[in-house]
Protein backbone atom coordinates (compact mmCIF):
# COMPACT_ATOMS: atom_id res chain seq x y z
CA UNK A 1 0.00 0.00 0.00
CA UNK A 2 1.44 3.30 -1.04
CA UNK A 3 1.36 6.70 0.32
CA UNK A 4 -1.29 8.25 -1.55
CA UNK A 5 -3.90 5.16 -0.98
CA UNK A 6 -2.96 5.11 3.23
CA UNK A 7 -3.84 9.22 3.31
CA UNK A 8 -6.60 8.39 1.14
CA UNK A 9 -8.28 5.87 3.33
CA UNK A 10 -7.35 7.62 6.62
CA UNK A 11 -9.01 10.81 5.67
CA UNK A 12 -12.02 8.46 4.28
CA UNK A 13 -12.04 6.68 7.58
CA UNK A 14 -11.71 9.62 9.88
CA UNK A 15 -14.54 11.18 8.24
CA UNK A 16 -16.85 8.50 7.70
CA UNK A 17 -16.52 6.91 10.96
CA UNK A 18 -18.43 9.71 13.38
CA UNK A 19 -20.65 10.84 9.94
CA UNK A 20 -23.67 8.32 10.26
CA UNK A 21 -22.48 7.47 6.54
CA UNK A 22 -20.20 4.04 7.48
CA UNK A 23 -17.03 4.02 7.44
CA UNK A 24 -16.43 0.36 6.70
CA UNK A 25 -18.48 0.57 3.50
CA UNK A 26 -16.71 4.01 2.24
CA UNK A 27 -13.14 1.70 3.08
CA UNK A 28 -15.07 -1.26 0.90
CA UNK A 29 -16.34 1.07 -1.88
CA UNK A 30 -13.53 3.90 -2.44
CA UNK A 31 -11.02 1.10 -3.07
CA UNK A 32 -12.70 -0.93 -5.87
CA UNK A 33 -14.22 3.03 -7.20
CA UNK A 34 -10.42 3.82 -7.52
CA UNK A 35 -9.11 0.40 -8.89
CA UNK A 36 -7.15 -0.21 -5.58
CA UNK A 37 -6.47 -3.63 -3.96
CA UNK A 38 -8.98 -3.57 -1.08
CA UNK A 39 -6.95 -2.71 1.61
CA UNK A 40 -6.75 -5.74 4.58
CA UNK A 41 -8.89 -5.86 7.58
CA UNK A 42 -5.78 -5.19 9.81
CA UNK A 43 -4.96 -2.03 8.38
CA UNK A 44 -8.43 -1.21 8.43
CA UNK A 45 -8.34 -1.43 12.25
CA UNK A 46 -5.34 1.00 12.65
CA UNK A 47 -7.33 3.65 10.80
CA UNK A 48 -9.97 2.71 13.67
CA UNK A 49 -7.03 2.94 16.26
CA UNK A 50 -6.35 6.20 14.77
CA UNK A 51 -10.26 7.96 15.22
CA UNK A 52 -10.19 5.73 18.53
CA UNK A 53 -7.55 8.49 19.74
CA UNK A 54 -9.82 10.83 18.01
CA UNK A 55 -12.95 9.96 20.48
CA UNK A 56 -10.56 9.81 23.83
CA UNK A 57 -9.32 12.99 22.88
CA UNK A 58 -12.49 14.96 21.76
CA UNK A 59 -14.29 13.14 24.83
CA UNK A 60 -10.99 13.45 27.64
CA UNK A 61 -12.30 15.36 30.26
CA UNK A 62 -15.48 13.15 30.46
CA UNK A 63 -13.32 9.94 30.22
CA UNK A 64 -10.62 11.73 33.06
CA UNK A 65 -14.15 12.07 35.25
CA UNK A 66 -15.46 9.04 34.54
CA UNK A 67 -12.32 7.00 35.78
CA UNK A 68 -12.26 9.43 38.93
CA UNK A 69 -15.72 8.50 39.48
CA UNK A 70 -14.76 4.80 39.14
CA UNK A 71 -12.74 5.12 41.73
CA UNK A 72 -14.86 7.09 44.17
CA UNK A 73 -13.33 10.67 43.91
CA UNK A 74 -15.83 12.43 41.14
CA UNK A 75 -17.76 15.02 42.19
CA UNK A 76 -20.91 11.92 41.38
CA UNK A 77 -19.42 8.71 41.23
CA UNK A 78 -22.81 6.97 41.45
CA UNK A 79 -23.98 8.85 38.19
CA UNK A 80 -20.48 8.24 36.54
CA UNK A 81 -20.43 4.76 37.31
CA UNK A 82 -23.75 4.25 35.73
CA UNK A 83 -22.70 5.88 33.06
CA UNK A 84 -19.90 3.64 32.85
CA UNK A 85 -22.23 0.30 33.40
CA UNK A 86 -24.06 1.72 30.78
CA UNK A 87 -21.81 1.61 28.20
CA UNK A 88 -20.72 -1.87 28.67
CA UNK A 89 -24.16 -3.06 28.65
CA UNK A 90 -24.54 -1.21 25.07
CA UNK A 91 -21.44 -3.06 23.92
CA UNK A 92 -22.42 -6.72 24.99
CA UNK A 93 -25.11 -7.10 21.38
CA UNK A 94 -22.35 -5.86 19.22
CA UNK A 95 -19.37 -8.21 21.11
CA UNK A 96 -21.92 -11.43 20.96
CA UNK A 97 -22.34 -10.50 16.63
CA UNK A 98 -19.07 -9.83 16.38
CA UNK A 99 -17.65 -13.47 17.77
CA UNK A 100 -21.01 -15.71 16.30
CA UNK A 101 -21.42 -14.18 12.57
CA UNK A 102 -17.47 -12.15 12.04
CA UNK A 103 -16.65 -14.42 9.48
CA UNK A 104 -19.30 -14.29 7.74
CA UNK A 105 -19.68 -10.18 7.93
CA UNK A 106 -16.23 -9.96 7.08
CA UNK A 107 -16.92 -11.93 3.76
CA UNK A 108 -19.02 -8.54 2.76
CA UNK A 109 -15.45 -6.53 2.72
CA UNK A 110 -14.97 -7.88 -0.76
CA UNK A 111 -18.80 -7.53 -2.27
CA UNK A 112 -18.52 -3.39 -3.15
CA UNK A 113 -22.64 -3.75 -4.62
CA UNK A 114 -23.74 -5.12 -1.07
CA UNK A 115 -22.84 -2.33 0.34
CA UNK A 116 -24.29 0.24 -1.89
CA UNK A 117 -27.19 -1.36 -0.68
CA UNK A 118 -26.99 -1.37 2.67
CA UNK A 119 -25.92 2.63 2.11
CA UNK A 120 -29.92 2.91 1.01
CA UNK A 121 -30.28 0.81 4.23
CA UNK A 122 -28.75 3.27 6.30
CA UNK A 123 -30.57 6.12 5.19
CA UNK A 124 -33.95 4.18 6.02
CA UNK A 125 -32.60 4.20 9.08
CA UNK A 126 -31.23 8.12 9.64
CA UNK A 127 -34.99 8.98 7.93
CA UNK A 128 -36.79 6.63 10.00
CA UNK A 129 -35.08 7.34 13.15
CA UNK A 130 -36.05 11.48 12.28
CA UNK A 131 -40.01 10.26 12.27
CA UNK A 132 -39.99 8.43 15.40
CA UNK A 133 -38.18 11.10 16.95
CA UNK A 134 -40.55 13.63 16.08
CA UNK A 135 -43.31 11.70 16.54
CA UNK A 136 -41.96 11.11 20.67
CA UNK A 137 -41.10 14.98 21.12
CA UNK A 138 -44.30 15.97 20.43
CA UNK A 139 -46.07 14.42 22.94
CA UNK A 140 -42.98 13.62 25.48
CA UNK A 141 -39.99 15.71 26.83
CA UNK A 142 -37.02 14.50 25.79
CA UNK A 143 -35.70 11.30 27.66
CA UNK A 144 -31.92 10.11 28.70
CA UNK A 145 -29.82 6.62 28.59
CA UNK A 146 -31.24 3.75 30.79
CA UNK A 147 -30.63 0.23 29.97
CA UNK A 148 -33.91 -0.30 28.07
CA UNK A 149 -32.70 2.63 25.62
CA UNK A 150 -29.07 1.67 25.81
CA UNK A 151 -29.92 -2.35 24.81
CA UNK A 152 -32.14 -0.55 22.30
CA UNK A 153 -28.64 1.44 20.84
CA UNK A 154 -26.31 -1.51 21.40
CA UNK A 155 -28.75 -4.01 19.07
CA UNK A 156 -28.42 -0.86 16.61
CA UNK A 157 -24.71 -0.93 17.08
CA UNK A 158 -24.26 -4.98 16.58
CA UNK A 159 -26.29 -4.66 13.10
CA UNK A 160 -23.74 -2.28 12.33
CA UNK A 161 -20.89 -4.55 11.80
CA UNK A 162 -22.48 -5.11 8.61
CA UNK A 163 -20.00 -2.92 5.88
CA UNK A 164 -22.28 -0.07 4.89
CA UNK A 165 -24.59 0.19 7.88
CA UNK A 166 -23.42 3.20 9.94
CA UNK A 167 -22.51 2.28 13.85
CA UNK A 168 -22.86 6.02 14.48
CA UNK A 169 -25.97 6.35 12.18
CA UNK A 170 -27.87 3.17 13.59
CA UNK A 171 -26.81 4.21 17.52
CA UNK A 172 -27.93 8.00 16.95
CA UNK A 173 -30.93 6.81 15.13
CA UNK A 174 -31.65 4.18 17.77
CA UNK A 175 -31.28 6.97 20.40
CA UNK A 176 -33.49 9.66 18.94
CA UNK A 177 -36.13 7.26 17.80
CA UNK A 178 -36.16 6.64 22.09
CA UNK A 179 -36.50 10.67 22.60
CA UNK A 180 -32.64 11.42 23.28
CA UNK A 181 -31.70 14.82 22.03
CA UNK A 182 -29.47 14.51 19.05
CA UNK A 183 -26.50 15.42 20.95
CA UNK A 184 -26.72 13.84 23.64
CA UNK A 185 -27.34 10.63 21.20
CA UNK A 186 -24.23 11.24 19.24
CA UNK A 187 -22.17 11.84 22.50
CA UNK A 188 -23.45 8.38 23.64
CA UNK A 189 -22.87 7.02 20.12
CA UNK A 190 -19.03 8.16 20.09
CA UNK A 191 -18.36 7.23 23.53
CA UNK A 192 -20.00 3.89 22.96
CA UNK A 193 -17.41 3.35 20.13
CA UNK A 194 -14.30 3.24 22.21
CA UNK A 195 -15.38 -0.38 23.78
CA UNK A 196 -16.29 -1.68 20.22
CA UNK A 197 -13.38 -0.12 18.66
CA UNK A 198 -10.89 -1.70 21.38
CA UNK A 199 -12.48 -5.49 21.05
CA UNK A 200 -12.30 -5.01 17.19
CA UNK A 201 -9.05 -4.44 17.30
CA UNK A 202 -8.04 -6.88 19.76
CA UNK A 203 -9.23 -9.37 17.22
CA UNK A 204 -6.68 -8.50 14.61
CA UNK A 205 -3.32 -8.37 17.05
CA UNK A 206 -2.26 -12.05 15.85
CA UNK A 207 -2.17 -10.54 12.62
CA UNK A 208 0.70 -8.14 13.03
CA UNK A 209 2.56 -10.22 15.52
CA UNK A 210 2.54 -12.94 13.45
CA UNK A 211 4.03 -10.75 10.61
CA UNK A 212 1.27 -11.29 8.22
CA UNK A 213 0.60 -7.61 8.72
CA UNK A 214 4.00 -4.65 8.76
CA UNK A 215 3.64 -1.03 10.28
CA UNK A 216 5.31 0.75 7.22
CA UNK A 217 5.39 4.52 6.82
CA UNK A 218 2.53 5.17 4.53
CA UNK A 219 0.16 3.05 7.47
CA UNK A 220 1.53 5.27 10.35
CA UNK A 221 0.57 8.46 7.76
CA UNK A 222 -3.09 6.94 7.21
CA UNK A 223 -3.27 6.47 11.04
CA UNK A 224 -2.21 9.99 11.69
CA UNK A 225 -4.57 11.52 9.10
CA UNK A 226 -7.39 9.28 10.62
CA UNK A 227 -7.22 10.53 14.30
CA UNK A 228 -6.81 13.96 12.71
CA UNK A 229 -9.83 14.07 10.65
CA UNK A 230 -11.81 12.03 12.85
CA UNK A 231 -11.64 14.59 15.40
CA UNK A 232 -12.86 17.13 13.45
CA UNK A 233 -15.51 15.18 12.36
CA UNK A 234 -16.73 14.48 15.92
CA UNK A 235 -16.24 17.76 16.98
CA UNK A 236 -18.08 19.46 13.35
CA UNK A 237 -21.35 16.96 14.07
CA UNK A 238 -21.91 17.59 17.32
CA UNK A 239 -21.97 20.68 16.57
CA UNK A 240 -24.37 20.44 13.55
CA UNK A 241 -26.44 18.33 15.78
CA UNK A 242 -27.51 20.98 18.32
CA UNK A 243 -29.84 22.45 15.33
CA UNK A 244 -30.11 19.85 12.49
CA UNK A 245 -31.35 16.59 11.54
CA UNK A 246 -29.64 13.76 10.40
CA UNK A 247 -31.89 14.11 6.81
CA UNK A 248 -28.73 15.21 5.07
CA UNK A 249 -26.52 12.47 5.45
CA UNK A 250 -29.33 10.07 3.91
CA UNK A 251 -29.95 12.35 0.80
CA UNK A 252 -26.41 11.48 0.45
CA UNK A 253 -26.28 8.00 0.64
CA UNK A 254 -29.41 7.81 -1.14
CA UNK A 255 -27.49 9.88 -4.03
CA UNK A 256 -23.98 8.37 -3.94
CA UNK A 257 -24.95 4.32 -3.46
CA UNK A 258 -27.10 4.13 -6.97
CA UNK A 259 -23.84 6.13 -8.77
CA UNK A 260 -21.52 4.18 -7.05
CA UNK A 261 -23.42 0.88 -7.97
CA UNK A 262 -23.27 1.78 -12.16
CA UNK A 263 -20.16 3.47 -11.96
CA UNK A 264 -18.83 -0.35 -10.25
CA UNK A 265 -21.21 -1.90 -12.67
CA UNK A 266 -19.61 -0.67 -15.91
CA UNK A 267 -16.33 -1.10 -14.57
């Protein structure tokens, strides 16, 4: 993998990954859109390792008083450890898909049309997940995480590891469709992410200790452009959030999977 591909990818990665557009089916479909070798699934994950950064450092002062709240010396360690059992309890759907049906997700990394069609997927979901939220808000106040919602978000998230299905999309979706502001949903979303992001990983360690994948120069540059971009991504939705919908992002899919379908097609 050259320079130009690894900066590429780790720009497509940063940016995709918080975006409820997928990241895993931009990685799939940018590739085989540019006649590139798909890139493997262990390089894939140090682009995650790179926006993982990006989360722990857009979210560090909550993480810093969530581990002093862990411990007993936040200023509400009852709250932050709730928050914290919280998270782990949206994680345990997407861990369970990930170790029954990996395999045969991971076979979807090489099928570029799949996942143009699970992009039209996603945007039934972003549009769907608008209606239900409106439909709550107007007779409701807005609501918070509890473990009904957050099992709710975490089945969202483990449908996810299909390539072209957003996590962020399906867990934002997931959480507005429940009455969660937007915000609050994406904050949830991206901090939900770090778990995910660390077992995913953790999978693919035999790979570069065994030497069937090498940390050249061009992979530390796509890592590096994927923990920069992916913080500005995080940081650029949230704030978009706070007075938009998530409409956008499926007029997008909508318009890019049935061009990216003919244009793979014809090729």
């Amino acid at each position: 993998m050259d320079w130009l591909e690894s900066i590429v990818l780790g720009l497509v990665q940063g940016i995709t990954e918080f975006l409820p557009i997928s990241s895993s089916g931009h990685l799939v479909v940018v590739p085989a859109l540019l006649g590139w070798k798909q890139p493997p699934l262990a390089f894939d994950l140090v682009l995650h390792l790179g926006t993982l950064i990006a989360v722990i450092f857009s979210f560090r002062y909550q993480l810093l008083h969530l581990g002093r709240g862990l411990i007993g010396r936040g200023a509400n360690p009852a709250a932050d450890r709730r928050l914290i059992g919280l998270l782990l309890l949206g994680s345990i759907p997407a861990g369970i898909a990930g170790l029954l049906l990996g395999s045969e997700f991971e076979s979807l990394f090489d099928q570029p049309l799949w996942v143009c069609g699970f992009w039209v997927v996603t945007a039934g979901i972003l549009l769907g997940g608008e209606y239900l939220a409106a439909r709550y808000l107007v007779t409701r106040p807005p609501t918070t995480p509890n473990a009904k919602r957050t099992l709710v978000i975490g089945v969202a998230q483990a449908v996810a590891i299909t390539p072209g299905i957003s996590r962020s999309g399906a867990t934002i979706s997931a959480g507005i469709a429940q009455g969660i502001e937007r915000e609050e949903a994406a904050r949830f979303s991206f901090l939900l992410s770090i778990p995910i992001i660390l077992g995913a990983i953790a999978t693919k360690i035999p790979d570069v200790v065994n030497g069937n994948f090498r940390i050249t120069g061009p992979v530390i540059a796509g890592f590096i452009v994927a923990g920069i971009s992916g913080w500005v991504a995080i940081e650029g939705l949230l704030k978009y959030l706070r007075t938009n919908s998530l409409r956008i992002f499926a007029y997008y899919l909508l318009i890019v999977a049935p061009i990216s379908a003919i244009i793979l097609e014809l090729n």
